[in-house]
Protein backbone atom coordinates (compact mmCIF):
# COMPACT_ATOMS: atom_id res chain seq x y z
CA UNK A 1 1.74 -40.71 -39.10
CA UNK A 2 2.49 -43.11 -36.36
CA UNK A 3 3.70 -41.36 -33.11
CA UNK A 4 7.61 -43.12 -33.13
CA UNK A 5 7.85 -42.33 -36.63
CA UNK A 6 7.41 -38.36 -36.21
CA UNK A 7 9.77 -38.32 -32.92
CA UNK A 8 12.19 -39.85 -34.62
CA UNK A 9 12.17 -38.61 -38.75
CA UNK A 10 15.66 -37.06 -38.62
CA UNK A 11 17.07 -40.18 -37.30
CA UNK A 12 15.01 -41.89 -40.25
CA UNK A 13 16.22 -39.19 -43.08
CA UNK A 14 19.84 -39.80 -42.42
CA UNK A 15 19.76 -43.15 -42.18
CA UNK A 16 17.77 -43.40 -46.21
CA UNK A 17 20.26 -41.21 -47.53
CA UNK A 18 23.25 -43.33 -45.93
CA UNK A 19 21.48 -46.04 -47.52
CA UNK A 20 20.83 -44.05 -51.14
CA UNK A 21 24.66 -43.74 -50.93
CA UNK A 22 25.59 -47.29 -50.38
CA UNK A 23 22.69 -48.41 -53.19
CA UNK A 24 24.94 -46.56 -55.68
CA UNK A 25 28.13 -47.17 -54.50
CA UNK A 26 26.92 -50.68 -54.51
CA UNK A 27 25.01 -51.23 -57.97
CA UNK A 28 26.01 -48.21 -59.90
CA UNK A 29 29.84 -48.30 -58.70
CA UNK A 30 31.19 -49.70 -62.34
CA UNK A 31 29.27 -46.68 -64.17
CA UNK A 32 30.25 -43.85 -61.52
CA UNK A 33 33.96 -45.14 -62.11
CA UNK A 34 33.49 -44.63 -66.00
CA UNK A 35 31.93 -41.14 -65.52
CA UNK A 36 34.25 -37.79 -64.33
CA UNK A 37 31.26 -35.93 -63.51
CA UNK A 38 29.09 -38.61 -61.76
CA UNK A 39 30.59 -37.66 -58.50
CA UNK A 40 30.11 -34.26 -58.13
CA UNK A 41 26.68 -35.29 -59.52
CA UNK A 42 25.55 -37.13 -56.83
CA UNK A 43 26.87 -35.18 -53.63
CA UNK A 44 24.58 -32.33 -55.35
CA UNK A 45 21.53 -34.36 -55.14
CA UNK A 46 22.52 -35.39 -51.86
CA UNK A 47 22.68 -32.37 -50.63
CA UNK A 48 19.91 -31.21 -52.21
CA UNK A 49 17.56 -33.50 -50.93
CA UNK A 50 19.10 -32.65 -47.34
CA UNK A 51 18.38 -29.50 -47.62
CA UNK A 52 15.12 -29.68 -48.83
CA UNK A 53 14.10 -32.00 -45.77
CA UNK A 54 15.67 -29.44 -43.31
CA UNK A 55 13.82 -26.61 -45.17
CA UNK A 56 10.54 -28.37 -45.35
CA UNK A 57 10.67 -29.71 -41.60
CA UNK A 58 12.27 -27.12 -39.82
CA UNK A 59 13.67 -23.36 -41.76
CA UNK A 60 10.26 -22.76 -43.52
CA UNK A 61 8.14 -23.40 -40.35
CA UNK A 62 10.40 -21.56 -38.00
CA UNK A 63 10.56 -18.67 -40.30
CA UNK A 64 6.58 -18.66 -40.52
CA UNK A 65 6.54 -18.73 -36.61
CA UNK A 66 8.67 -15.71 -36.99
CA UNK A 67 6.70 -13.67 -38.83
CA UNK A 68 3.43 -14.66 -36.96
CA UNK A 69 5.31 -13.34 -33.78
CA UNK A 70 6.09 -10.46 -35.22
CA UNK A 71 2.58 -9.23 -36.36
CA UNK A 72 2.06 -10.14 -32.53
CA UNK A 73 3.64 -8.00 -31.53
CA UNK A 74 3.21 -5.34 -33.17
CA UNK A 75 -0.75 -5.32 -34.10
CA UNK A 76 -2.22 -7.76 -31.87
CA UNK A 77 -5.76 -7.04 -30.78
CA UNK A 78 -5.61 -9.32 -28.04
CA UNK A 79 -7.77 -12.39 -29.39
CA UNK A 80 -5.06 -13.22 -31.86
CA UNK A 81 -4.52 -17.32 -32.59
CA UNK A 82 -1.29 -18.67 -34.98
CA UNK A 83 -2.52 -20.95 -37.77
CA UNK A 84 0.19 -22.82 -39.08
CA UNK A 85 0.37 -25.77 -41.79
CA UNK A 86 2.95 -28.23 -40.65
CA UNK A 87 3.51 -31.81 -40.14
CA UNK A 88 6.68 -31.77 -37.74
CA UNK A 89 5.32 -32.78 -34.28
CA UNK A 90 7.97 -30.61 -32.50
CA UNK A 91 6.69 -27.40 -34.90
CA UNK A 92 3.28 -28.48 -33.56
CA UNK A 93 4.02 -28.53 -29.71
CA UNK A 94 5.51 -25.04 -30.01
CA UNK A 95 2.71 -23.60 -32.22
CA UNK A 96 0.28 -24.50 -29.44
CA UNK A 97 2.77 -23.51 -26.75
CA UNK A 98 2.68 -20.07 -28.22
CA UNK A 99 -0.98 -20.20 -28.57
CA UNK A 100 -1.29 -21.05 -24.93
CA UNK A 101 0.87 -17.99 -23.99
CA UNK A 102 -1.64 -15.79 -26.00
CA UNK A 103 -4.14 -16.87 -23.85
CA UNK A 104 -2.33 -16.17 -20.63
CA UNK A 105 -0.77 -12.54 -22.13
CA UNK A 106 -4.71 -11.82 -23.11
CA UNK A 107 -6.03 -12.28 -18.97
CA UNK A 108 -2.83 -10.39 -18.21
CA UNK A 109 -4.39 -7.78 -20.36
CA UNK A 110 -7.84 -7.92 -19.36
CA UNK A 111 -6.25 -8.02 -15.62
CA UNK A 112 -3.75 -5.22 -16.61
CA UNK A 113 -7.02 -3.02 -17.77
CA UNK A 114 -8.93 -3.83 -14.63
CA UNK A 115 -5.82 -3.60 -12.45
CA UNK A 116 -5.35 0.48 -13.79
CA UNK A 117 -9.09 0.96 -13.26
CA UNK A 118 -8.57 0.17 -9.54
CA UNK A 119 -5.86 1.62 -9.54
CA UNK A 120 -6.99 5.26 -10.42
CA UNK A 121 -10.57 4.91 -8.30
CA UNK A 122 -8.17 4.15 -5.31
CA UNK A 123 -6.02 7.49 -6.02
CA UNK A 124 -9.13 9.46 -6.99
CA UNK A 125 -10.49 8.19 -3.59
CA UNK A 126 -6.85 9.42 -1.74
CA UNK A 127 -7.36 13.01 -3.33
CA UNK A 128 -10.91 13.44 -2.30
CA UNK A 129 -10.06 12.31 1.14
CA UNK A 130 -7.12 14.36 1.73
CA UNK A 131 -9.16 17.30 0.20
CA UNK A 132 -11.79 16.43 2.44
CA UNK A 133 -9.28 16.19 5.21
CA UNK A 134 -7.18 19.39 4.65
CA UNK A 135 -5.56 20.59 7.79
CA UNK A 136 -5.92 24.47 8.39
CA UNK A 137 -5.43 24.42 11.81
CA UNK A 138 -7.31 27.11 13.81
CA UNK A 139 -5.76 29.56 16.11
CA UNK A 140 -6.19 29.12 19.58
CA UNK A 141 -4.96 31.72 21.30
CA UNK A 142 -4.04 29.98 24.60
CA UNK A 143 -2.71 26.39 23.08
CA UNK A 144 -0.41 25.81 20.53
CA UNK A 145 -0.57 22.73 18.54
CA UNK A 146 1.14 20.49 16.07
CA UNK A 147 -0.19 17.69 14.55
CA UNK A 148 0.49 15.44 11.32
CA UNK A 149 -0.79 11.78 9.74
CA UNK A 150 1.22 9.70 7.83
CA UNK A 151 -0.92 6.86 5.61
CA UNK A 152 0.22 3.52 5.22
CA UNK A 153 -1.62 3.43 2.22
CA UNK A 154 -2.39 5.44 -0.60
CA UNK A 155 -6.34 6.09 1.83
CA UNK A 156 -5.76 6.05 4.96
CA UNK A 157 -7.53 5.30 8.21
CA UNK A 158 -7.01 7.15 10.56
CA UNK A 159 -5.93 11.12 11.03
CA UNK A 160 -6.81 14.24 13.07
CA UNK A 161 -8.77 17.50 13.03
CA UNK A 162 -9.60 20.52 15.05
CA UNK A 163 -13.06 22.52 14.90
CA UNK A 164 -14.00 25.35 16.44
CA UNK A 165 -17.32 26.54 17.36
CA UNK A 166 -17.89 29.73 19.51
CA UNK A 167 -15.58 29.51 22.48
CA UNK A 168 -15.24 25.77 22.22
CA UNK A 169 -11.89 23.83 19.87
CA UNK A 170 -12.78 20.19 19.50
CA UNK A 171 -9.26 18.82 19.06
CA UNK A 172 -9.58 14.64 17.90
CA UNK A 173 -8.31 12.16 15.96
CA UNK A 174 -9.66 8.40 15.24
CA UNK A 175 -8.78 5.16 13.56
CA UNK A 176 -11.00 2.85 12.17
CA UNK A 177 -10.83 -1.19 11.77
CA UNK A 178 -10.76 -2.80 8.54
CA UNK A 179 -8.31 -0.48 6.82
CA UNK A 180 -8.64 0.21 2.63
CA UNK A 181 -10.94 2.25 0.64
CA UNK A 182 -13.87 1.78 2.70
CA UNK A 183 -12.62 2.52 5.92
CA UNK A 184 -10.91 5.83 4.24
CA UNK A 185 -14.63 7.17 3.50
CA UNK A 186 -16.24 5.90 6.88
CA UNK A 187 -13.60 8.64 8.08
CA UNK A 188 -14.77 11.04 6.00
CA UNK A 189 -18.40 10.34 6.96
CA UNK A 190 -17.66 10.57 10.93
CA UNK A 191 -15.57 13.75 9.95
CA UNK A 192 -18.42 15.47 8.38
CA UNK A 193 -20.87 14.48 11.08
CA UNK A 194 -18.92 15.45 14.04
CA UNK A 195 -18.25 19.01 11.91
CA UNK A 196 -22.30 19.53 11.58
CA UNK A 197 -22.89 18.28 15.41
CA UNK A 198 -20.38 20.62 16.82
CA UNK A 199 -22.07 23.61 15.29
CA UNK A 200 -25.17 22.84 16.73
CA UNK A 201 -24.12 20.87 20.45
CA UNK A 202 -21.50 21.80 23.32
CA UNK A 203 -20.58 18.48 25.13
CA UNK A 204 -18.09 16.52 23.39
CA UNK A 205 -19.81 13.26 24.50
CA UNK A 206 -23.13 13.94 22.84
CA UNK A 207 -21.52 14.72 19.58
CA UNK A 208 -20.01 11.93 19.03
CA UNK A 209 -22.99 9.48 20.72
CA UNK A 210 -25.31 11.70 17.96
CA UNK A 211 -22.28 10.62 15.15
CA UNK A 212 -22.32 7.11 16.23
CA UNK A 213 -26.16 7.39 15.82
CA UNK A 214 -26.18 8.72 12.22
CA UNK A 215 -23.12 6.01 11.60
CA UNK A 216 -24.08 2.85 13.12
CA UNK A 217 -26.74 1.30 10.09
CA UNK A 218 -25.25 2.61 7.87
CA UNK A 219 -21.72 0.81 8.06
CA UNK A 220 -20.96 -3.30 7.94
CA UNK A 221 -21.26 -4.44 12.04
CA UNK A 222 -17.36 -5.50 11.36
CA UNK A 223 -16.11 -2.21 10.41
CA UNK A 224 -15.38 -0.36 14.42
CA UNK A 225 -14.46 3.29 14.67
CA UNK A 226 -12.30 4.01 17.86
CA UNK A 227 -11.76 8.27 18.92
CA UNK A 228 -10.19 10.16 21.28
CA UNK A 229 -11.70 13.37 21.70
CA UNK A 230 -10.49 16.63 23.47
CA UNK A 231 -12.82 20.05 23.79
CA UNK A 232 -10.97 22.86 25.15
CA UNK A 233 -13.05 26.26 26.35
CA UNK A 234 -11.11 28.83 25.47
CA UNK A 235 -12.98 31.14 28.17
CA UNK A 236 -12.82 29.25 31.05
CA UNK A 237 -9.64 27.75 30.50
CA UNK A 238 -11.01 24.00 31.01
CA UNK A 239 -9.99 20.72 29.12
CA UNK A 240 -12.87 17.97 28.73
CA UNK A 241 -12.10 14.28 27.67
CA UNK A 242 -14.28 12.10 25.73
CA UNK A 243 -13.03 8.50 24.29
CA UNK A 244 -14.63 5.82 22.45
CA UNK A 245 -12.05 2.91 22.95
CA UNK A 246 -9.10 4.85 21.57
CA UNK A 247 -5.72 4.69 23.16
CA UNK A 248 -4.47 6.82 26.52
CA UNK A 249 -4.31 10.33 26.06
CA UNK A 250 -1.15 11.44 27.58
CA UNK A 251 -0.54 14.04 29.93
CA UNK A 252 2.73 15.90 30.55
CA UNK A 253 2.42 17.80 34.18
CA UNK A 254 5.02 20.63 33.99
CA UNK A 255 4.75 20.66 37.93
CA UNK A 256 5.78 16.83 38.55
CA UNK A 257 7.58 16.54 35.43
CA UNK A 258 6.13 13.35 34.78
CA UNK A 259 3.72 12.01 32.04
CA UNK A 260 0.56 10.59 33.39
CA UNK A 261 -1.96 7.73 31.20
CA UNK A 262 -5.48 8.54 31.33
CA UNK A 263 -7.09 5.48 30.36
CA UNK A 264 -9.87 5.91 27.54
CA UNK A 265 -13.32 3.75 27.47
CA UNK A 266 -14.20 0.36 26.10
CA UNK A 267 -17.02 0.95 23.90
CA UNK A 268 -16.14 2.22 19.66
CA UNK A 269 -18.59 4.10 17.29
CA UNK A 270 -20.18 0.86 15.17
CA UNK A 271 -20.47 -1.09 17.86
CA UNK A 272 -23.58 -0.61 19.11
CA UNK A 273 -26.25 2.02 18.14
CA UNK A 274 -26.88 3.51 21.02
CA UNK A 275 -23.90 4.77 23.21
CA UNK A 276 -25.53 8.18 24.72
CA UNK A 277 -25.66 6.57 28.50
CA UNK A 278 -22.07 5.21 28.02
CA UNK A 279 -19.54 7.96 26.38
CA UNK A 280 -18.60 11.10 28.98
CA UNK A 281 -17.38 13.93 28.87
CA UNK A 282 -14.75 14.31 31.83
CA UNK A 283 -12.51 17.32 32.56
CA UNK A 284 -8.76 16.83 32.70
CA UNK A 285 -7.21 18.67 35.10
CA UNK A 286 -4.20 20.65 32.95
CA UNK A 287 -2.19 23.96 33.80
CA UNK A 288 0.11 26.44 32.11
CA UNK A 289 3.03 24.65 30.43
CA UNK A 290 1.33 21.57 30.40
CA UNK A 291 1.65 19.23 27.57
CA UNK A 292 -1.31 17.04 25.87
CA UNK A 293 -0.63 14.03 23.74
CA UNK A 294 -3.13 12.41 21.54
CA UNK A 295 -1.91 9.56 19.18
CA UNK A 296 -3.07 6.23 17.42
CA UNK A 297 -2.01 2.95 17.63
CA UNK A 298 0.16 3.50 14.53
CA UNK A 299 2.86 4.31 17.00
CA UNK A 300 2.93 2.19 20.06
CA UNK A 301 2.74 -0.81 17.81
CA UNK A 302 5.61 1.00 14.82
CA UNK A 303 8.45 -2.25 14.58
CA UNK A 304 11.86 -2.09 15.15
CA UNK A 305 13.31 -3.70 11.58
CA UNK A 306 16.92 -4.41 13.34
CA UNK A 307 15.80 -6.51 15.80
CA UNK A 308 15.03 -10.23 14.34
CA UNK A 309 11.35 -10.45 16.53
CA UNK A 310 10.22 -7.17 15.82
CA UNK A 311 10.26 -5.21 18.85
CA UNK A 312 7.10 -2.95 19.30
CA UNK A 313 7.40 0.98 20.28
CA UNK A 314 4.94 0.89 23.11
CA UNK A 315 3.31 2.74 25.13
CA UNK A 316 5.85 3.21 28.46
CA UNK A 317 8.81 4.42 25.36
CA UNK A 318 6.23 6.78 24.22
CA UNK A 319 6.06 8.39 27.58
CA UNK A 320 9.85 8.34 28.38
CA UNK A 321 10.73 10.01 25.24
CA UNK A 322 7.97 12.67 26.15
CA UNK A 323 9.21 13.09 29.75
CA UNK A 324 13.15 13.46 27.88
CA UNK A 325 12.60 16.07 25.69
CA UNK A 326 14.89 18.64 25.88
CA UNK A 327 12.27 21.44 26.08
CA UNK A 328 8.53 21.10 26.70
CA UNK A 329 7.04 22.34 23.98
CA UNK A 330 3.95 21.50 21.49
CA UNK A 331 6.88 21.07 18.90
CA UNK A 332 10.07 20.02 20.86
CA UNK A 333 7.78 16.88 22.10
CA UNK A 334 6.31 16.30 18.77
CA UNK A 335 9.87 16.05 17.08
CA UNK A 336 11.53 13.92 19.88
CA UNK A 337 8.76 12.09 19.52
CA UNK A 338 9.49 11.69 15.44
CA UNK A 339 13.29 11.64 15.86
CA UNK A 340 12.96 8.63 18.22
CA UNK A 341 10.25 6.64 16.27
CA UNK A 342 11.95 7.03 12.87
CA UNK A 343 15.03 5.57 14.72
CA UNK A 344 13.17 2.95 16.37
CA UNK A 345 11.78 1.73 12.98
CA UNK A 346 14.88 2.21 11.26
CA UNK A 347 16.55 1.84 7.36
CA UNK A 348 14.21 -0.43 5.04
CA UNK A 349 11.37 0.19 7.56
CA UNK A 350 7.49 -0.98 6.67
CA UNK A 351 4.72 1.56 7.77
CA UNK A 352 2.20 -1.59 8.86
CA UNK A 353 -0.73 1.22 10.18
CA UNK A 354 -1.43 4.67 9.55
CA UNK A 355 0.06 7.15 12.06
CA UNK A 356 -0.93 10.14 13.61
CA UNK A 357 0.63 12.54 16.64
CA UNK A 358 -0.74 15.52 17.76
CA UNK A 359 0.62 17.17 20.74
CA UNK A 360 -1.17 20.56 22.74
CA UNK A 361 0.63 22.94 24.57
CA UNK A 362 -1.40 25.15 27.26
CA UNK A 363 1.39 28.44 26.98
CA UNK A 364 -1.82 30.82 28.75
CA UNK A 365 -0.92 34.31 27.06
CA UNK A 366 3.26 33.48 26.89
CA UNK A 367 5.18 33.77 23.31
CA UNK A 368 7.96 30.66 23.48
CA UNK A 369 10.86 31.73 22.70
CA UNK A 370 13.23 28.29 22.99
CA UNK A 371 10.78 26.13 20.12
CA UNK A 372 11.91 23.91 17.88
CA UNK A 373 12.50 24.14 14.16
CA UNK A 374 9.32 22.60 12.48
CA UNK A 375 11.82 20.72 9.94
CA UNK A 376 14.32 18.13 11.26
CA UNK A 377 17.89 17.53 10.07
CA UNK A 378 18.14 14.50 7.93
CA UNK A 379 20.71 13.24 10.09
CA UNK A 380 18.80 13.11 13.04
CA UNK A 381 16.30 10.65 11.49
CA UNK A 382 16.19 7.37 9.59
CA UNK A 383 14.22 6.47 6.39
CA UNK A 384 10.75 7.03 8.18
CA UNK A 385 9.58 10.81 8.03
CA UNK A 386 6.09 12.58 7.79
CA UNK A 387 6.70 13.94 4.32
């Protein structure tokens, strides 16, 4: 059927009929005069006709497109196709529209499906890290400590632990480039290495230059590990640094009442293979009521959501709220610390990195008796929290 024909059939229906009307008003008007019934008559096969047009062209195939949606919906397999008999152009452009949505619905499926696959490796991958990763802190008699992570994602990247072997705590924490699933078990690799090397060396510098070792082929050359390590010897009352490009660790002197930066190295696990004549262990020079704060970038770099450029926390507000807190304690720091930070980032906040704090206190022998409450008020904090 030519093309201007089928756009415009309706037009060309109602114009015949107007014409099948004025043929018998024109040739038959004499007999439909003579004839009561003739009138009625013809508006009845008028109308007739009408409707059969509108049922053939339109009803019958939008009643069929009905149905076919309807066992769609209800037992589509996924590679159904409508298959529909009609002549109407229009009818024809919305079959195939409706075809072409089954195609898109059916890679939303397939997508869907692979979408929930991911989905539930990435969360079986969260629960075997943070099994992996369980904190049960170890006592240590002279140093009390509190530490948390918070991801940004359901794995995260970065967190803390503390080992102890013989008269020696290893107290650390680490974040590693390249974020996602892959850097979550590169974590969990350096976390099990550093356990086994502790159990077997004392310096905090050759564990981790033995980890880095172990690590380095085995990981893609962009994927960097950065640590800050502390080993404190519970016998001799001593604190020993070792870094591998990590952030300052922080160092509250009760004496001056001042925090002091200690500035870390330049060289990360992954880097390079071998790191055992550049990594040291140094000692830190700490006494009683002395605070110790090791953190990741997760925090200096936390954004300000009020402020239209996106102010960054930084490293000089870190200190300042350390050197304000009302009481210097492992927990009165490490709550100022959260109290300010959750303000700084404020309501509708986005974690952009995973966080972690953890904050030492050297008490000696001493029971404190002013701490903190581990749980803070609601109204002393924004939408950011640990939990």
């Amino acid at each position: 059927m030519n093309s201007w024909l089928q756009k415009n059939i309706v037009l060309i229906a109602t114009l015949f009929i107007i014409w099948v009307n004025f043929a018998i008003y024109y040739f038959f008007w004499e007999m439909v005069q003579s004839l009561d019934y003739a009138w009625p008559v013809i508006i009845a096969l008028e109308f007739i006709s009408f409707y059969f047009f509108v049922s053939s062209t339109f009803l019958t195939p939008v009643n069929e497109l009905k149905k076919q949606i309807s066992l769609f919906l209800t037992i589509w397999t996924g590679s159904w196709k409508l298959e529909m008999n009609t002549a109407h152009p229009s009818m024809k452009y919305v079959i195939s529209f409706f075809n072409k949505s089954l195609e898109i619905l059916k890679n939303f499926k397939d997508e869907l499906k692979s979408g929930k696959v991911l989905k539930s490796e990435v969360q079986l991958a969260s629960e075997i890290q943070k099994n992996t990763l369980t904190k049960n802190l170890p006592v240590i008699p002279s140093i009390d400590i509190v530490a948390n992570t918070k991801s940004a994602t359901e794995v995260g990247w970065d967190s803390y632990d503390v080992i102890n072997s013989n008269d020696n705590y290893y107290i650390y924490l680490w974040d590693v480039t390249g974020h996602w699933v892959a850097s979550g078990f590169v974590m969990m690799m350096v976390n099990a290495l550093i356990s086994w090397f502790s159990k077997l060396l004392v310096n905090s510098a050759e564990i981790i230059a033995n980890t880095n070792e172990i690590l380095k082929p085995r990981v893609p050359s962009n994927m960097l590990m950065t640590l800050l390590m502390v080993r404190w010897n519970e016998i001799e009352k001593k604190l020993f640094m070792t870094w591998a490009w990590h952030e300052y660790l922080l160092v509250y002197k009760k004496e001056q009442q001042k925090a002091f930066k200690i500035k870390s190295g330049w060289v990360a696990l992954g880097m390079t293979k071998n790191i055992f004549k550049i990594v040291k262990e140094s000692q830190i020079a700490i006494e009683q009521w002395d605070i110790v704060i090791l953190y990741t970038d997760g925090i200096t770099e936390a954004r300000n959501t009020n402020k239209e450029d996106w102010l960054m926390f930084w490293i000089d507000k870190l200190v300042d709220v350390i050197e304000k807190s009302p009481f210097k304690t492992a927990q009165w720091v490490f709550n100022n610390i959260t109290i300010e930070l959750s303000r700084w980032m404020g309501y509708n906040c986005k974690q952009f990195d995973d966080i972690t704090l953890v904050v030492l206190h050297y008490k000696w022998n001493q029971s404190i008796e002013t701490d903190a409450n581990p749980i803070i008020p609601k109204e002393n904090i924004t939408e950011w929290y640990w939990n």
